[in-house]
C-alpha atoms as a PDB file:
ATOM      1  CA  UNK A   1      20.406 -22.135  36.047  1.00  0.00           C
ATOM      2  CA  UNK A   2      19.059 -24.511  34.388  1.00  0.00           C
ATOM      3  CA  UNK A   3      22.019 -27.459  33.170  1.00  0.00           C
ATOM      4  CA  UNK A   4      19.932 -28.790  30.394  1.00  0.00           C
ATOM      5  CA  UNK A   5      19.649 -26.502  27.420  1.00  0.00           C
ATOM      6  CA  UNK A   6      17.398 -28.195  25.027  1.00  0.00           C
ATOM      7  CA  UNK A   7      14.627 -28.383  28.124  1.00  0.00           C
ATOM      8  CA  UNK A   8      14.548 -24.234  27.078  1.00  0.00           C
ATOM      9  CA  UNK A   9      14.263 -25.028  23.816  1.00  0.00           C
ATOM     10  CA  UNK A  10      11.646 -27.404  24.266  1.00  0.00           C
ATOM     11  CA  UNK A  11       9.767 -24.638  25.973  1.00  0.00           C
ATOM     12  CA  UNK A  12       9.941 -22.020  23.320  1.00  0.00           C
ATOM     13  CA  UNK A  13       8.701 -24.605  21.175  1.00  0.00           C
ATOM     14  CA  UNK A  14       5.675 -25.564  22.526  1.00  0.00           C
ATOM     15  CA  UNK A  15       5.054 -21.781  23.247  1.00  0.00           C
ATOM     16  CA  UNK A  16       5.449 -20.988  19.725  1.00  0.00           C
ATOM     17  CA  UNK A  17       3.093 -23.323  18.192  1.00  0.00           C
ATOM     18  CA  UNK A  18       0.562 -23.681  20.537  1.00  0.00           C
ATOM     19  CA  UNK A  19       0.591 -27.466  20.844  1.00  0.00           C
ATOM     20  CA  UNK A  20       2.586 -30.821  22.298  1.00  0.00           C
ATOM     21  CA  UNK A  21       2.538 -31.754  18.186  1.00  0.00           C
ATOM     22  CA  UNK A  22       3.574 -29.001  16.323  1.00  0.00           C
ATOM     23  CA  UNK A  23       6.637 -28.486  18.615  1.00  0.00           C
ATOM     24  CA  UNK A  24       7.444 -32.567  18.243  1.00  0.00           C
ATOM     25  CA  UNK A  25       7.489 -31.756  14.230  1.00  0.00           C
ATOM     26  CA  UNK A  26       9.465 -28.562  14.275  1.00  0.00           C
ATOM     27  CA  UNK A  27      12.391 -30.265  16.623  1.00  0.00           C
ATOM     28  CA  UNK A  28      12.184 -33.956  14.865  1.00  0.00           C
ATOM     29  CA  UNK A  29      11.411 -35.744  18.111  1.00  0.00           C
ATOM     30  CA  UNK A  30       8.643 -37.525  19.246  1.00  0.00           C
ATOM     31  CA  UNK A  31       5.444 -35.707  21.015  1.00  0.00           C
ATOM     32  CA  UNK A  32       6.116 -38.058  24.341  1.00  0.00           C
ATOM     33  CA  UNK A  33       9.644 -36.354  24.362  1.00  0.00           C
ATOM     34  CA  UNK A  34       8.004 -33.100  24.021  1.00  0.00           C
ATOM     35  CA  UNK A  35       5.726 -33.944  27.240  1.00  0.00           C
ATOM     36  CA  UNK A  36       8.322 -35.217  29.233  1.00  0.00           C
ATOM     37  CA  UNK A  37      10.894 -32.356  28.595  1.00  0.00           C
ATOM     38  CA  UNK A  38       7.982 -29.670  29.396  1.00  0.00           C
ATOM     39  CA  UNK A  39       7.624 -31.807  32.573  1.00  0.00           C
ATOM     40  CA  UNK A  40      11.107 -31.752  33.659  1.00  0.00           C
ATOM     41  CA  UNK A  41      11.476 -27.922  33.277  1.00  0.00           C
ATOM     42  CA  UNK A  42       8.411 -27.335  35.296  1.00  0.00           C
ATOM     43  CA  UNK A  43       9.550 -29.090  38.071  1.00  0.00           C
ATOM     44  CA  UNK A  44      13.211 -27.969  37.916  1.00  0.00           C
ATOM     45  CA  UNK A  45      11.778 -24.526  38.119  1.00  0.00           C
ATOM     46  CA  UNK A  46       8.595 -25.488  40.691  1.00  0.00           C
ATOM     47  CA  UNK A  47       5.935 -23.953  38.646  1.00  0.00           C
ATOM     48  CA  UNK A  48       3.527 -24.608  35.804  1.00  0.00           C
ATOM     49  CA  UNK A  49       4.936 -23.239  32.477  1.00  0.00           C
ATOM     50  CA  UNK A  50       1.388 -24.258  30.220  1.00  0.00           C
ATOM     51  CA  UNK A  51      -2.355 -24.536  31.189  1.00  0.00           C
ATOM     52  CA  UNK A  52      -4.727 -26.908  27.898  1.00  0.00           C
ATOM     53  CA  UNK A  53      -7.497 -25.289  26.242  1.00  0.00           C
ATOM     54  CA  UNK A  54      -9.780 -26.906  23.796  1.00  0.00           C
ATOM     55  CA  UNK A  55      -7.800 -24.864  21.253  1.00  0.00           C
ATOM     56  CA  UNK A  56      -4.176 -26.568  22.138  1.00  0.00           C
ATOM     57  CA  UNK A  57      -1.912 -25.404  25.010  1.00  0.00           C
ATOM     58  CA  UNK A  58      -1.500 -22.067  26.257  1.00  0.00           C
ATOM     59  CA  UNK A  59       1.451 -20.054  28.540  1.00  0.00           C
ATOM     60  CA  UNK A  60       0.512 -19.084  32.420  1.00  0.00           C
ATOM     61  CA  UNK A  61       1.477 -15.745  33.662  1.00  0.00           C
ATOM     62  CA  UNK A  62       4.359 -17.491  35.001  1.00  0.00           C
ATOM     63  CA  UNK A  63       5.215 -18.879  31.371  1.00  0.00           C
ATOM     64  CA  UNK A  64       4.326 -15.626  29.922  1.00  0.00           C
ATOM     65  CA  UNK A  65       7.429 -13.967  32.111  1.00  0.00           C
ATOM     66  CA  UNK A  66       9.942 -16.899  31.268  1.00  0.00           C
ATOM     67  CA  UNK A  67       9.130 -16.494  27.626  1.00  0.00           C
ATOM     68  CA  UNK A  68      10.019 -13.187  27.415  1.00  0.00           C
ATOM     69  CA  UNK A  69      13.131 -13.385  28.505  1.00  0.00           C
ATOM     70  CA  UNK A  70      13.849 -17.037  26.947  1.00  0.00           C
ATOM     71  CA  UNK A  71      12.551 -15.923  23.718  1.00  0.00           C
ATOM     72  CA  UNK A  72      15.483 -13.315  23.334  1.00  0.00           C
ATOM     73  CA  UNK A  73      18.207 -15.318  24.446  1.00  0.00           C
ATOM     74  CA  UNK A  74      17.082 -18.055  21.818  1.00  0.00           C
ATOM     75  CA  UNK A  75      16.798 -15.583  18.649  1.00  0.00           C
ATOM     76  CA  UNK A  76      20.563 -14.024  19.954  1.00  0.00           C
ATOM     77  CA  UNK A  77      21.657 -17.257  19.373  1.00  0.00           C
ATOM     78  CA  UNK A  78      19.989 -18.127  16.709  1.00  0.00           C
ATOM     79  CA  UNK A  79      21.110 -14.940  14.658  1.00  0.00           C
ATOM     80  CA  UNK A  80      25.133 -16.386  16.046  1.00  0.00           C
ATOM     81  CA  UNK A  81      24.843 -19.473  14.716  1.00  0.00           C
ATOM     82  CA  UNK A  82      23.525 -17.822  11.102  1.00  0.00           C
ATOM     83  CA  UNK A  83      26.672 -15.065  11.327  1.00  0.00           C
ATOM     84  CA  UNK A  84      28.889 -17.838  11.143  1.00  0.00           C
ATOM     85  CA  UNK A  85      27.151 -19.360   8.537  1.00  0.00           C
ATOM     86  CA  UNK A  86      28.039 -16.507   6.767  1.00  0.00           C
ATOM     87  CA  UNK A  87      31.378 -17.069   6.284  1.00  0.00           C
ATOM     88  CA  UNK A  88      30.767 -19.742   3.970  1.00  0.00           C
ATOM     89  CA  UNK A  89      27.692 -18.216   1.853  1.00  0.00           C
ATOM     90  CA  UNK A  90      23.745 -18.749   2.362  1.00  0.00           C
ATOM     91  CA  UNK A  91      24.252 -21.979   2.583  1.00  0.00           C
ATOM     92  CA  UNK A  92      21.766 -22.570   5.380  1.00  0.00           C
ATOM     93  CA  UNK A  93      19.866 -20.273   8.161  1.00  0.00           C
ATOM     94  CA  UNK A  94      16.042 -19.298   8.498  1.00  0.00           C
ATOM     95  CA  UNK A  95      14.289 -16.555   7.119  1.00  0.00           C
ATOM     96  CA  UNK A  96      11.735 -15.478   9.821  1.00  0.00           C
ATOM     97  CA  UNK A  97       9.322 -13.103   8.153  1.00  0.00           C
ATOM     98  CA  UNK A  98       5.717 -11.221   9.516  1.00  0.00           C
ATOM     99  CA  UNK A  99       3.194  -9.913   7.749  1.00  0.00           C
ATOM    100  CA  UNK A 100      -0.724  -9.279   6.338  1.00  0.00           C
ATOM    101  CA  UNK A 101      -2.476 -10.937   3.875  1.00  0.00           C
ATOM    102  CA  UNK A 102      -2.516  -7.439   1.944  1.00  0.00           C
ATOM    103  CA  UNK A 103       1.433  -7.081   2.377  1.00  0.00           C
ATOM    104  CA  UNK A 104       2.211 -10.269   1.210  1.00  0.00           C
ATOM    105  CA  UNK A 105       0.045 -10.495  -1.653  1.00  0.00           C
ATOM    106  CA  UNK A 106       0.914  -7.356  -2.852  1.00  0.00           C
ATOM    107  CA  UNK A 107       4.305  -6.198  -2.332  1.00  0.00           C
ATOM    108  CA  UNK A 108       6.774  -9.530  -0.603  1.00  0.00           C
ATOM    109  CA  UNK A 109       5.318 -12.645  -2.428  1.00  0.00           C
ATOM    110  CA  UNK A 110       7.512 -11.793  -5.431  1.00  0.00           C
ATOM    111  CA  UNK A 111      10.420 -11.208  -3.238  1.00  0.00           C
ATOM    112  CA  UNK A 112       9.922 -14.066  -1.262  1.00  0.00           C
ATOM    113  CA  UNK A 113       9.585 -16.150  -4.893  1.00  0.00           C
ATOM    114  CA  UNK A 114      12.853 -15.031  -5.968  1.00  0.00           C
ATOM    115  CA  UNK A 115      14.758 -15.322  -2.809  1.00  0.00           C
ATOM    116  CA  UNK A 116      13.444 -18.897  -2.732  1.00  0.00           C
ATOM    117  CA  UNK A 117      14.702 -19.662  -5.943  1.00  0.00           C
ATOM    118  CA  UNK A 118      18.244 -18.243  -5.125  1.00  0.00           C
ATOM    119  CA  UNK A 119      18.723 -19.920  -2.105  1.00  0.00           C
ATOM    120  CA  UNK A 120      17.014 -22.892  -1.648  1.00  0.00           C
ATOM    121  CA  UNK A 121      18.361 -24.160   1.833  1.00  0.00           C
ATOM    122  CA  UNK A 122      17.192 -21.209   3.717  1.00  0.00           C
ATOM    123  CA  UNK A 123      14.483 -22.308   5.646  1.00  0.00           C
ATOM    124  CA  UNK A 124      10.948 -19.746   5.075  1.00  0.00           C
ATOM    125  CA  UNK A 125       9.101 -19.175   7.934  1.00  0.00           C
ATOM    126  CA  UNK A 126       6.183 -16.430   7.518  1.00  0.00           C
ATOM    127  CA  UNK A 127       3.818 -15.228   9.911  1.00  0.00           C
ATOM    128  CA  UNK A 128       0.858 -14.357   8.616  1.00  0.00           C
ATOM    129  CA  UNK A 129      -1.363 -11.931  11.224  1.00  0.00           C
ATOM    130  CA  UNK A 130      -2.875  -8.649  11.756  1.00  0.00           C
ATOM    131  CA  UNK A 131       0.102  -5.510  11.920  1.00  0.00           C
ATOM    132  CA  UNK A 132      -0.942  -5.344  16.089  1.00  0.00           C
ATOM    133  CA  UNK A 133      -0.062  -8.715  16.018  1.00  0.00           C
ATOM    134  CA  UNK A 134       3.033  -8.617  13.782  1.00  0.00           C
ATOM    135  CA  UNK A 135       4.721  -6.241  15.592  1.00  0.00           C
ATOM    136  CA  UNK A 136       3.904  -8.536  19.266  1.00  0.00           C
ATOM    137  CA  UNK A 137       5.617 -11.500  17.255  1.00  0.00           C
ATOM    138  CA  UNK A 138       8.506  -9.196  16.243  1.00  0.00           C
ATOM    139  CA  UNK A 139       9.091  -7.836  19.980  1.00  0.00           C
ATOM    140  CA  UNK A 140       8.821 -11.027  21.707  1.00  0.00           C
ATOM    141  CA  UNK A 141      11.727 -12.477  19.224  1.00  0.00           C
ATOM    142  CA  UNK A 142       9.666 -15.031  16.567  1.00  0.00           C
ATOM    143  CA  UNK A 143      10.782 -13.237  13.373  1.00  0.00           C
ATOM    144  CA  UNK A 144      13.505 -11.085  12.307  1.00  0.00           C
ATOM    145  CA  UNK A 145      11.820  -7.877  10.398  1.00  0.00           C
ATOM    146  CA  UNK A 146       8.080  -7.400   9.157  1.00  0.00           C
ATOM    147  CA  UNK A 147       5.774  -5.811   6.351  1.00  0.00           C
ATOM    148  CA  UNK A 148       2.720  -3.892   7.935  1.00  0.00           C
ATOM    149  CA  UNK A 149       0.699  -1.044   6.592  1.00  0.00           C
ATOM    150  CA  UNK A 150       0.002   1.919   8.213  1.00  0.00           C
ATOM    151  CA  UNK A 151      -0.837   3.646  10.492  1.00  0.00           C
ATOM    152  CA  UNK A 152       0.999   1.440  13.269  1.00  0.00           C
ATOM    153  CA  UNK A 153       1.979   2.437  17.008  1.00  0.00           C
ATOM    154  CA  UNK A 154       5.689   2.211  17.063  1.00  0.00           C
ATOM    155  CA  UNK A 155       8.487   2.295  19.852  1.00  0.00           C
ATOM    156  CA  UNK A 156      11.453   4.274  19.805  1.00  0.00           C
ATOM    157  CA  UNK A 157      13.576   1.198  19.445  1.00  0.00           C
ATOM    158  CA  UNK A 158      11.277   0.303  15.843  1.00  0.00           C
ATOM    159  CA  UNK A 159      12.926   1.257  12.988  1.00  0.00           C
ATOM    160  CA  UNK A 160      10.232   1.402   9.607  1.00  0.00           C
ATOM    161  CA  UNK A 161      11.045   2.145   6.201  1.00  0.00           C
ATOM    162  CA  UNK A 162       8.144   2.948   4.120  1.00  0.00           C
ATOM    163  CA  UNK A 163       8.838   0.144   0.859  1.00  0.00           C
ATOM    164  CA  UNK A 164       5.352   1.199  -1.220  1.00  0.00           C
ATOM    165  CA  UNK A 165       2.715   3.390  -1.689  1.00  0.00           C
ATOM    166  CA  UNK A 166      -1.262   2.483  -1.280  1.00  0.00           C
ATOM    167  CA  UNK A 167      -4.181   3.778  -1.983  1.00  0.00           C
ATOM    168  CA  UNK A 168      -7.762   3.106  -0.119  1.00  0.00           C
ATOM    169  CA  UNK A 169     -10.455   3.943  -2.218  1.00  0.00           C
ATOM    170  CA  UNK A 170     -14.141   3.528  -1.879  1.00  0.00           C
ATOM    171  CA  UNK A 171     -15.677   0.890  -5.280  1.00  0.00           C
ATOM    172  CA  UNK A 172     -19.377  -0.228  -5.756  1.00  0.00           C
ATOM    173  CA  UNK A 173     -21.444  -2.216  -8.641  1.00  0.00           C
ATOM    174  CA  UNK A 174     -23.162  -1.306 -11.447  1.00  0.00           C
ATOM    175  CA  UNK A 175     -26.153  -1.597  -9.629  1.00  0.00           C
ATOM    176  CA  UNK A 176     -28.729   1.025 -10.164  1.00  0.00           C
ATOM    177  CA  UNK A 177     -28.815   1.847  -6.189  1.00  0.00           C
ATOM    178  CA  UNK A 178     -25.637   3.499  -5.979  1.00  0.00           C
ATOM    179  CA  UNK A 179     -25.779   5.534  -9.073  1.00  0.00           C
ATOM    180  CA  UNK A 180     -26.442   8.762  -7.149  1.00  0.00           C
ATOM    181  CA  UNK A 181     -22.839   8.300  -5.835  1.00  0.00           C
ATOM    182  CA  UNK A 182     -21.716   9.251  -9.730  1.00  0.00           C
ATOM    183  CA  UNK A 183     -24.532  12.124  -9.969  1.00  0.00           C
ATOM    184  CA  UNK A 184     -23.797  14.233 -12.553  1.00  0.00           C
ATOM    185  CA  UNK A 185     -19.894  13.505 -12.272  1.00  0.00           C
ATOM    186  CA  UNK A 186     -19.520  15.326 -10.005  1.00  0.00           C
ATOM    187  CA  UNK A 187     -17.049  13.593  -6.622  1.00  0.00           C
ATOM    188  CA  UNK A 188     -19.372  11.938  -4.245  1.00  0.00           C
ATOM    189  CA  UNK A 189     -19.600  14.162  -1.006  1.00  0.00           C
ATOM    190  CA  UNK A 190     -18.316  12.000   2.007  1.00  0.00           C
ATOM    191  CA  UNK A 191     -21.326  13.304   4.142  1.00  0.00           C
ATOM    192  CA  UNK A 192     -23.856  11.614   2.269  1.00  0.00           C
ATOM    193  CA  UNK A 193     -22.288   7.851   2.269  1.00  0.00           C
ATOM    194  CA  UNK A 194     -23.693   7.095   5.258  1.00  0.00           C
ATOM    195  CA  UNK A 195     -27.073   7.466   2.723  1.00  0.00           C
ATOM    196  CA  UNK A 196     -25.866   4.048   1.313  1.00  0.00           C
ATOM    197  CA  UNK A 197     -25.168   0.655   2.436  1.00  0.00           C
ATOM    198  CA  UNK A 198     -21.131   0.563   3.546  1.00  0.00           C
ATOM    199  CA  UNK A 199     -19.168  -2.477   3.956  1.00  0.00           C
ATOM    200  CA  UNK A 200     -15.408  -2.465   6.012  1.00  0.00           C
ATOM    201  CA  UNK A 201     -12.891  -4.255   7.516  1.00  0.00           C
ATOM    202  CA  UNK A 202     -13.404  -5.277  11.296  1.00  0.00           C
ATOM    203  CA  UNK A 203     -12.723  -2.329  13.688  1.00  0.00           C
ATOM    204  CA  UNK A 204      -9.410  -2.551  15.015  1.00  0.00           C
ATOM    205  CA  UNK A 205      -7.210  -3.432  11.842  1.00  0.00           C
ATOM    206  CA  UNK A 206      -4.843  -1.047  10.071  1.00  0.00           C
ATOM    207  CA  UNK A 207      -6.954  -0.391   7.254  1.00  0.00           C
ATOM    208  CA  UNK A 208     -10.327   0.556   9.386  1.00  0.00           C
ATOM    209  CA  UNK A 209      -8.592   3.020  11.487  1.00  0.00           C
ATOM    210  CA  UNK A 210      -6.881   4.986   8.707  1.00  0.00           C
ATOM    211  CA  UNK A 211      -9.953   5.412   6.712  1.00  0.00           C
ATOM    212  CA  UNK A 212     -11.842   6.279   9.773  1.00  0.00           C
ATOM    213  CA  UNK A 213      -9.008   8.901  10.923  1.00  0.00           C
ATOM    214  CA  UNK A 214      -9.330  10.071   7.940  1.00  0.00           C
ATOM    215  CA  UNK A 215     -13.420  11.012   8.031  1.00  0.00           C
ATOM    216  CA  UNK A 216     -13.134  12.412  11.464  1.00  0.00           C
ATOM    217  CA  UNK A 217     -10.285  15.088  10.003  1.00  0.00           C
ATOM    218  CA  UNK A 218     -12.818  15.569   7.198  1.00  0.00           C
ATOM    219  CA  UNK A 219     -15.560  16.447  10.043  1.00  0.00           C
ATOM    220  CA  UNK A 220     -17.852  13.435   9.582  1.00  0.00           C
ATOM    221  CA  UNK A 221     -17.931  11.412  13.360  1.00  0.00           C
ATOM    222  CA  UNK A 222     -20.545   9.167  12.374  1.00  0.00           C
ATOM    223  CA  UNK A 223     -19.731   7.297   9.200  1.00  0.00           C
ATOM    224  CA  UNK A 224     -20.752   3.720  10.407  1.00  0.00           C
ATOM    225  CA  UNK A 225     -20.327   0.623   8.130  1.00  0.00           C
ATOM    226  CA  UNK A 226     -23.482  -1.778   7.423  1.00  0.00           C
ATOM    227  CA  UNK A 227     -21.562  -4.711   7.479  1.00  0.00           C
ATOM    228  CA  UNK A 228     -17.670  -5.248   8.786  1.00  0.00           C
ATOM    229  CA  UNK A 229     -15.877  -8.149   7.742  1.00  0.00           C
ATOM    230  CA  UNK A 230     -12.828 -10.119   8.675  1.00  0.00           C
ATOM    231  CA  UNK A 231     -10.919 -10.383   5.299  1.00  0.00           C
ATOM    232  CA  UNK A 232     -10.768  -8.156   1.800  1.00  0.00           C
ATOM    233  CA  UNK A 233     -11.602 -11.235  -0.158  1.00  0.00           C
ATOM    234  CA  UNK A 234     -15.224 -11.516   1.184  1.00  0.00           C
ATOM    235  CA  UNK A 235     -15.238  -7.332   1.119  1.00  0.00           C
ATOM    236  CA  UNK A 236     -14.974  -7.582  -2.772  1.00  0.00           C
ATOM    237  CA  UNK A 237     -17.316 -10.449  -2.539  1.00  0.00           C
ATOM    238  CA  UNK A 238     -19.758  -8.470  -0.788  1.00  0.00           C
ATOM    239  CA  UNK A 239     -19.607  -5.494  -2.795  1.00  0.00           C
ATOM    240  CA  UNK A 240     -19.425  -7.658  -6.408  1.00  0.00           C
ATOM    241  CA  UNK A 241     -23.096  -8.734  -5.502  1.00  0.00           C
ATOM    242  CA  UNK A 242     -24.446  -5.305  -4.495  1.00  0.00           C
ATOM    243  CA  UNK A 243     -24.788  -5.591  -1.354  1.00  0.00           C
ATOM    244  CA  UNK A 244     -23.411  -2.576  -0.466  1.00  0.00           C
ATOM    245  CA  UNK A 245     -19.977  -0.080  -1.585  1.00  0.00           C
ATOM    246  CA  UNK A 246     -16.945  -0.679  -0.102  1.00  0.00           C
ATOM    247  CA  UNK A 247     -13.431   0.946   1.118  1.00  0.00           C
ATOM    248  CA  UNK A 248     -10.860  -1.515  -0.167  1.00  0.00           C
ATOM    249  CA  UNK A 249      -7.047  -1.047  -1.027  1.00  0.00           C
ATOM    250  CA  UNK A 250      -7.253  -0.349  -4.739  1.00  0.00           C
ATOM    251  CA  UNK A 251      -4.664  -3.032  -5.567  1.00  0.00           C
ATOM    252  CA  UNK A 252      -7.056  -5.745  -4.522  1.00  0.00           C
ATOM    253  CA  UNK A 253     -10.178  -4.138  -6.536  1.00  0.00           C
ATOM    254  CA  UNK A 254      -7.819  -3.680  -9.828  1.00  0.00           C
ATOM    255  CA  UNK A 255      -9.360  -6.976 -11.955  1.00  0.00           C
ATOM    256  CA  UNK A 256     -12.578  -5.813 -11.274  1.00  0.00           C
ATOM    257  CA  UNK A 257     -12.379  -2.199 -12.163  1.00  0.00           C
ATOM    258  CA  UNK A 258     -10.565  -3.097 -15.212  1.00  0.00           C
ATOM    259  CA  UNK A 259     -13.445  -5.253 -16.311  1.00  0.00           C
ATOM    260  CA  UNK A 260     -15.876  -2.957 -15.229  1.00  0.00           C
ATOM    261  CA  UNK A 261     -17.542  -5.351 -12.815  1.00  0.00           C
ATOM    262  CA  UNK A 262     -16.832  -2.508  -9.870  1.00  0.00           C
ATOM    263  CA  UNK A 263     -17.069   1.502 -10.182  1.00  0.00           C
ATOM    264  CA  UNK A 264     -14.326   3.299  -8.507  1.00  0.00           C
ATOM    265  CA  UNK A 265     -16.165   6.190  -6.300  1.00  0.00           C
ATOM    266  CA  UNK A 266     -14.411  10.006  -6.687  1.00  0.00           C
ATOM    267  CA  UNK A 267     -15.175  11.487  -3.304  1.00  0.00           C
ATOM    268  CA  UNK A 268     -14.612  14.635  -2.429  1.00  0.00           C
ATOM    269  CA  UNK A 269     -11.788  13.931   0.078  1.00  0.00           C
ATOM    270  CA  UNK A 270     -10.441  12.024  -0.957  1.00  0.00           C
ATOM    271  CA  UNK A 271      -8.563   8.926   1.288  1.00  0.00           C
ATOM    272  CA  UNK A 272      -4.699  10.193   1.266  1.00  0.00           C
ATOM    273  CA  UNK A 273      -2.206   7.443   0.179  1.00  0.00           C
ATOM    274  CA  UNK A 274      -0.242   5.761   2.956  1.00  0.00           C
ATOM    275  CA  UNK A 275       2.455   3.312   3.207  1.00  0.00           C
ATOM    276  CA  UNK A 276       3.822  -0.269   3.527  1.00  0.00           C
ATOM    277  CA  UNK A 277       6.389   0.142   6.149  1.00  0.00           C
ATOM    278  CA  UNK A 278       9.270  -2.840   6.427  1.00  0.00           C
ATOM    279  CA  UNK A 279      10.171  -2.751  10.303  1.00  0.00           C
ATOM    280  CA  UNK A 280      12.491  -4.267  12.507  1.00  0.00           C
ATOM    281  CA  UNK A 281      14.629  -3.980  15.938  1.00  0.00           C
ATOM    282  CA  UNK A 282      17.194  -1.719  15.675  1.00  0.00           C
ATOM    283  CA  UNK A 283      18.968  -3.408  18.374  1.00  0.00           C
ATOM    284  CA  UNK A 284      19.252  -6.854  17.556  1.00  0.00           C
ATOM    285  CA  UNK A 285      21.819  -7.809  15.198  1.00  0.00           C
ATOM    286  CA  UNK A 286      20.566  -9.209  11.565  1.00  0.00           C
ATOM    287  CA  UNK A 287      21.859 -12.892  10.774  1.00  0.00           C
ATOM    288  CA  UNK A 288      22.717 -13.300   7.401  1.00  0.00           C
ATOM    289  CA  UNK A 289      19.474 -14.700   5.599  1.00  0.00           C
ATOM    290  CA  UNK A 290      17.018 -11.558   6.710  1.00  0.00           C
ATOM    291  CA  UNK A 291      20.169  -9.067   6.120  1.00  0.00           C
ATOM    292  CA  UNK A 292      19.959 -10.467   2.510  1.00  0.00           C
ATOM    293  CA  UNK A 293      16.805 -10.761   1.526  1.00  0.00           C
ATOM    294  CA  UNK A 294      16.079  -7.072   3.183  1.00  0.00           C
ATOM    295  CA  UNK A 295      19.097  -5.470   0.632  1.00  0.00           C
ATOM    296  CA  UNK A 296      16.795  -6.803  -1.754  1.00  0.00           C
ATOM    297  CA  UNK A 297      14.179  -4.696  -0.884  1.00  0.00           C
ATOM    298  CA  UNK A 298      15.555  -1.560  -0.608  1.00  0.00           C
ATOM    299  CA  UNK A 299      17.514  -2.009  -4.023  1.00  0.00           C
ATOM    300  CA  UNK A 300      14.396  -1.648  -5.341  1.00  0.00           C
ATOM    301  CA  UNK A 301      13.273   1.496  -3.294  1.00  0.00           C
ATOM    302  CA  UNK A 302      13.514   4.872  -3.545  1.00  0.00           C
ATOM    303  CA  UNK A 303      13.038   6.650   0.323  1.00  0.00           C
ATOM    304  CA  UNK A 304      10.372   9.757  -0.184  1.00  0.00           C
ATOM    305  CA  UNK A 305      12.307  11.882   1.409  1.00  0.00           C
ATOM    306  CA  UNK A 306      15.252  11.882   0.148  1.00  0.00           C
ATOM    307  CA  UNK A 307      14.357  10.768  -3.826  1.00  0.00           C
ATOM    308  CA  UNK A 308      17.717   8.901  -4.376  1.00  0.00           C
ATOM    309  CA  UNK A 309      18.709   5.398  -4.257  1.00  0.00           C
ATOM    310  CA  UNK A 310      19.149   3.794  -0.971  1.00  0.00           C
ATOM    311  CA  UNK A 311      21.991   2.284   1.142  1.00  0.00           C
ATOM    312  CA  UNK A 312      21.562  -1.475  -0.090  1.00  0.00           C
ATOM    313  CA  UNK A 313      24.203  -3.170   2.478  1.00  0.00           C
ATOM    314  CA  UNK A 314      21.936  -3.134   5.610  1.00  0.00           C
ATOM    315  CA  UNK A 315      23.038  -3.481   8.744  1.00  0.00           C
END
């Protein structure tokens, strides 16, 4: 084993952010002390730990297999060190927290805000990714719990709590184009959308592969967007100008329905609600700051199937 400690740490590091830099800021030290520490724990083990890409530094296979078990170790200790803080109050810690742009807009931001506010010296750190991605970054050990929407592929060893309701609804603009969508008031019939111009999400995120689970339960196979986009900013964007209707979560269309600038669609199946879904290990022990700051949560949540208050003092 390895005598020198902080070489590991070093290591995890450099893995986490990518880069000889951002691991120099994160520990305080300088970047050379960085490169030379990598250095030593390659050659202590006899194997190369990182390969450079134009994009910053990357793991080998070999890294890849280290991490993974390094990566563990490190947030066990981490969540020790945090226990014993305990003892004397939040004093200090770190709050390690995934999650979507949708998720933290609209449901931890406010949580997050006051949390801040009440204790100041725990150090935020919030990853901000796709839910795939989330829950990779809360297996391998780089935050404590997450926030994703569904639907999400989960382990045995995942516990999820759904937090809040959403709703994915179909909007367009006042154009004339789509007024055929609204004909005679009646709810648009889901097998004639693919007569208009539809804009969605990129294939693969959580939001896409509801909507479209939902369609092929409704019987229509072939529902194919005319444009997909990366984020639900430029989806609004898109659909604002015309260009075409689009499945959004409602909370991110509610300005513009309000002002009338977008049309909420009635279809005839209409997209079932689904949930926000706070997730974590149930193995791995909570250190004090994330214990906290999840109480908070579920304070403020009712569980659906049960319809009473929940257990606040998580565990």
């Amino acid at each position: 084993m390895i005598d020198n400690l902080s070489l590991y740490k070093i290591f995890i590091e450099v893995a986490r952010s990518g880069s000889i830099s951002g691991a120099a800021r994160r520990l305080y030290v300088t970047q050379p002390a960085v490169s030379n520490g990598v250095a030593q724990l390659e050659s202590a083990l006899g194997t190369m730990l990182f390969f450079r890409t134009s994009r910053g530094i990357n793991l080998t296979p070999e890294g890849e297999l280290l991490y993974g078990y390094i990566s563990s170790a490190f947030t066990n200790i981490e969540a020790g060190e945090d226990k014993l803080r305990e003892i004397s109050g939040l004093s200090g810690g770190v709050l390690r927290i995934g999650a979507s742009d949708m998720t933290l807009e609209f449901f931890l931001l406010d949580y997050i805000e006051r949390f801040n506010e009440e204790y100041p010296k725990i150090k935020l750190s919030i990853t901000n990714n796709s839910t795939s991605e989330t829950l990779k970054a809360l297996r391998s050990g780089q935050i404590d719990f997450c926030v994703i929407s569904e639907p999400a592929e989960l382990e045995s060893d995942v516990e999820a709590i759904p937090v809040r309701t959403i709703n994915d609804i179909l909007v367009c603009s006042q154009s004339k184009k789509f007024d055929g969508l609204f004909k005679d008031g009646q709810a648009a019939d889901v097998v004639r959308l693919a007569d208009y111009p539809l804009i969605m999400l990129d294939r693969g995120t959580s939001t896409r592969k509801y909507i479209e689970a939902h369609f092929r339960k409704s019987g229509v196979h072939d529902l194919e967007p005319s444009i997909e986009l990366a984020q639900n900013d430029l989806v609004l964007q898109f659909a604002l100008r015309g260009i075409g209707a689009a499945f959004i979560v409602e909370d991110f269309a509610r300005t513009y329905l309000e002002s009338g600038e977008l049309r909420k669609v009635r279809l005839n199946k209409p997209i079932p609600p689904r949930q926000f879904l706070l997730t974590r290990l149930k193995k791995i022990p909570l250190s004090a700051a994330p214990k906290r700051f999840i109480s908070e949560i579920l304070a403020d949540v009712k569980l659906p199937d049960s319809g009473s208050e929940p257990n606040t003092e998580y565990n």
